[in-house]
Protein backbone atom coordinates (compact mmCIF):
# COMPACT_ATOMS: atom_id res chain seq x y z
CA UNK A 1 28.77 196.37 67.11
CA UNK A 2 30.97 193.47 66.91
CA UNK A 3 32.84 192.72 63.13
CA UNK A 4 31.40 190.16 60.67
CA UNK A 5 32.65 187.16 60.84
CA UNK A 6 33.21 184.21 58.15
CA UNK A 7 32.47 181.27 59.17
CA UNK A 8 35.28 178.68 58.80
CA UNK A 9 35.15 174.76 57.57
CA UNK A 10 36.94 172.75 60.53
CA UNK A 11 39.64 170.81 58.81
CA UNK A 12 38.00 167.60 59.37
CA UNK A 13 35.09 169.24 56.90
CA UNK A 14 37.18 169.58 53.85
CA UNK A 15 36.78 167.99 50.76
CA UNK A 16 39.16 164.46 50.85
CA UNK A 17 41.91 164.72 48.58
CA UNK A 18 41.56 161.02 48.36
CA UNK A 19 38.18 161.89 45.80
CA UNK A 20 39.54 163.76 43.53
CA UNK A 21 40.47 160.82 41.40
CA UNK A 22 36.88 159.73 41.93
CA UNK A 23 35.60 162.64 40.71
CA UNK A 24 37.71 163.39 37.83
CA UNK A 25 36.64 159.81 36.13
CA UNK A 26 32.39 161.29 37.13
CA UNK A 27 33.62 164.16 35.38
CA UNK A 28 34.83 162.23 32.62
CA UNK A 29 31.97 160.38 32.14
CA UNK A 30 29.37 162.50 32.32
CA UNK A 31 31.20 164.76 29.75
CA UNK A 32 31.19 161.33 26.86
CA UNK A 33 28.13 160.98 27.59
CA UNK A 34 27.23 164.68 26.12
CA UNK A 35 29.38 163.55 22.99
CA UNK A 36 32.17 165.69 23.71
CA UNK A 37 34.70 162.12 23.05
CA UNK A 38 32.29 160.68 20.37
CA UNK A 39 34.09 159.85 17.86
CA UNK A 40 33.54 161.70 14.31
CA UNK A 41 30.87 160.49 12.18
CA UNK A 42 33.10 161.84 8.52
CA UNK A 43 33.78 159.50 6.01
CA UNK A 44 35.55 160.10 2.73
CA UNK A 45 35.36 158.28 0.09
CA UNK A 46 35.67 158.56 -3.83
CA UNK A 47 33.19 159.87 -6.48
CA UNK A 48 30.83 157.13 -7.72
CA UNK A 49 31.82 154.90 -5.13
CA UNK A 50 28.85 153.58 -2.97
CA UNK A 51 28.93 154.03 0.84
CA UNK A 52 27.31 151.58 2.66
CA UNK A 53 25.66 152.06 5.97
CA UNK A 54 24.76 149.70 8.43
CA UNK A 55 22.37 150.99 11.31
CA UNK A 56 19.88 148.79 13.91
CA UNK A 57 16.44 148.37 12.50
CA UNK A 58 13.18 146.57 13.51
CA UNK A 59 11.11 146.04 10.50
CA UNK A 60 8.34 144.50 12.26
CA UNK A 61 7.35 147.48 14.20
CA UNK A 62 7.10 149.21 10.51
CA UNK A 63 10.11 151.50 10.79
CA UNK A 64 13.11 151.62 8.45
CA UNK A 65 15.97 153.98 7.79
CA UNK A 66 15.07 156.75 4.85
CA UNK A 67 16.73 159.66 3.12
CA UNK A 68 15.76 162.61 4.91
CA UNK A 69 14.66 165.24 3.02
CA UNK A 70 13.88 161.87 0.35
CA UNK A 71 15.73 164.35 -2.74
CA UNK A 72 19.18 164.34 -1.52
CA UNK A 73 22.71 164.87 -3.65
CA UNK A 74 23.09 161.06 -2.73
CA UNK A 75 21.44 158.08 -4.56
CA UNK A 76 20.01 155.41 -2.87
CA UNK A 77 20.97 152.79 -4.63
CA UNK A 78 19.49 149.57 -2.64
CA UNK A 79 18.87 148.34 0.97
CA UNK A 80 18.59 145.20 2.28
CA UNK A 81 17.55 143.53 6.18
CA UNK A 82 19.21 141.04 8.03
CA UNK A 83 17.08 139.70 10.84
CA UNK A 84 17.65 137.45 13.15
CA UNK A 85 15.97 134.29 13.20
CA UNK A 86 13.66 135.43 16.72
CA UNK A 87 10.51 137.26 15.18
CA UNK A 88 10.44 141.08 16.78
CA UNK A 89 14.20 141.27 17.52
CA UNK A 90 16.12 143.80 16.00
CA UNK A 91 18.20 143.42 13.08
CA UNK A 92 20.27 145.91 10.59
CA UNK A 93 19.06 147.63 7.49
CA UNK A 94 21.99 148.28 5.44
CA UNK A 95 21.66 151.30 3.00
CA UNK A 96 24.50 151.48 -0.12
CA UNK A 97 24.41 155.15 -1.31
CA UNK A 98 26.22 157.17 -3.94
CA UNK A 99 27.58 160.93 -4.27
CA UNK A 100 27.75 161.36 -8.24
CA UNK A 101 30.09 164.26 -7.50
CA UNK A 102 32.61 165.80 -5.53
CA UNK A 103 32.07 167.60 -1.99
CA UNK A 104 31.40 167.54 1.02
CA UNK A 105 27.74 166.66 1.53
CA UNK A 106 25.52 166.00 4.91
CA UNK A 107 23.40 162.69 4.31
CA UNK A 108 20.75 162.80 6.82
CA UNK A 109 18.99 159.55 7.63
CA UNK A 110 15.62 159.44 9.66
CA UNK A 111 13.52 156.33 11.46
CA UNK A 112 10.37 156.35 10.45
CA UNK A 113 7.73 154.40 9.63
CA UNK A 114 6.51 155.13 5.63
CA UNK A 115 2.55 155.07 5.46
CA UNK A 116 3.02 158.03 8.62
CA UNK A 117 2.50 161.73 7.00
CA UNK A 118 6.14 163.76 7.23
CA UNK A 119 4.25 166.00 9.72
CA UNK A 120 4.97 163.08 12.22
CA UNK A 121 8.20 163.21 13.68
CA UNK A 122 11.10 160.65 12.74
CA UNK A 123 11.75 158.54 15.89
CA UNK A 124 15.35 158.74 15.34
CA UNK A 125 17.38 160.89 13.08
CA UNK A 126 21.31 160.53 11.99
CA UNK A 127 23.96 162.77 10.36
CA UNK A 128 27.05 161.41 8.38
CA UNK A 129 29.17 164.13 6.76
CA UNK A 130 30.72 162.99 3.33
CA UNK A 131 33.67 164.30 1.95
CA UNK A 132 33.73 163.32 -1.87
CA UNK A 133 37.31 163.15 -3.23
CA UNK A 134 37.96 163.19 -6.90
CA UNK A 135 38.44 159.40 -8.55
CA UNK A 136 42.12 158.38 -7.88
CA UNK A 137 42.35 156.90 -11.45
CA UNK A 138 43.03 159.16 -14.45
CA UNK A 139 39.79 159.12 -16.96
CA UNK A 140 40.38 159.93 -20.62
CA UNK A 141 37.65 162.90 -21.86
CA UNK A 142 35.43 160.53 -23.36
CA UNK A 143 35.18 158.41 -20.27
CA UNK A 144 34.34 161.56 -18.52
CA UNK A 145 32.02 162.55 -20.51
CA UNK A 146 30.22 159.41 -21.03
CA UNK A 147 30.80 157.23 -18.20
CA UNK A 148 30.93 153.55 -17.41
CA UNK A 149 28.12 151.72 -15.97
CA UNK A 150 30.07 150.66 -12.52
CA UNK A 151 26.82 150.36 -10.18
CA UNK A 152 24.52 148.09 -10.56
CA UNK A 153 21.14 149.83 -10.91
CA UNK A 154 18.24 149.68 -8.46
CA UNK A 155 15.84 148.73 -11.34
CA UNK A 156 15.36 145.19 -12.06
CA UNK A 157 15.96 144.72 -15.59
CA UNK A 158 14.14 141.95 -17.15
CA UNK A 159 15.96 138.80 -18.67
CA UNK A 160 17.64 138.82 -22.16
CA UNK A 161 15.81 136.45 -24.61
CA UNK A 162 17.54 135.78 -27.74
CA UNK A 163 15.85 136.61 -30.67
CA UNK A 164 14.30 134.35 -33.23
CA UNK A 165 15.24 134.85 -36.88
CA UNK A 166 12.04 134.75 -39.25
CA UNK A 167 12.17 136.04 -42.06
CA UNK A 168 9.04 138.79 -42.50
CA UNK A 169 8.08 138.46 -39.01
CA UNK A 170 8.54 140.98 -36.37
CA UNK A 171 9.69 139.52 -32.94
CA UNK A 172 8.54 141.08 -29.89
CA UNK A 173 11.03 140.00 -26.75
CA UNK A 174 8.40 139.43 -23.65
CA UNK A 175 9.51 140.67 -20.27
């Protein structure tokens, strides 16, 4: 019986040292695109200070950014839509949220559209992690205890009438 031989690459087989450059900026790529370079998606901001978010949204096909689960630590305090003036295209939906207290809280967003049951999958989903720092300014106790009204509240509140002095006469202010 003869030995076992390997078999052998002839030189001329070998892998170019010329693509290894090549193939170090493949590697590279391929590895962003898993999200290994992505850059972080934290933000820190104060207590009862309102982030904003700005994310690309299509109202016309009837989805929009939402809380997800909708009963969050964070407030939705209003949203608005910019479109651009081509019916269909794609605009932003900008969300302003607030984190009463501090933390560090995961706000999860999901794109879906709102008459769909939850059972339906979101056709997008996105994670920010908040870090809630304490207020940089020094609050007395009684500010603490009974704060300011800073944000402007989601409610509409209806206009101030001034009332009418009549002597005997109840006035009712109309909405």
């Amino acid at each position: 019986m003869s030995p076992k031989r390997t078999p052998t690459l002839p030189p001329s087989a070998k892998f170019p040292s010329a693509l290894y450059p090549l193939l170090s900026v493949f590697l590279i790529s391929l590895l962003s695109g898993c999200g290994l370079f992505r850059p972080s998606e934290n933000r820190t901001i104060p207590a009862a200070t309102p982030l904003i978010i700005a994310l690309p949204a299509n109202f016309s096909t009837g989805y929009r950014w939402v809380l997800d689960p909708p009963l969050q630590t964070a407030h939705l305090l209003d949203e608005k839509y910019s479109s651009p003036s081509i019916p269909g295209a794609q605009g932003e939906q900008t969300l302003r949220v607030v984190f009463p207290r501090e933390g560090r809280f995961n706000l999860k967003l999901s794109y879906r559209r709102l008459w769909e049951p939850l059972t339906v999958p979101a056709a997008q989903t996105t994670n920010f992690v908040v870090l809630v720092t304490p207020k940089e300014k020094n609050t007395s106790m009684m500010e603490q205890l009974f704060p300011s009204q800073e944000l402007p509240s989601a409610i509409s509140q209806p206009e101030e009438e001034p009332a009418q002095n009549s002597p005997g006469k109840l006035q009712i202010r109309r909405p």
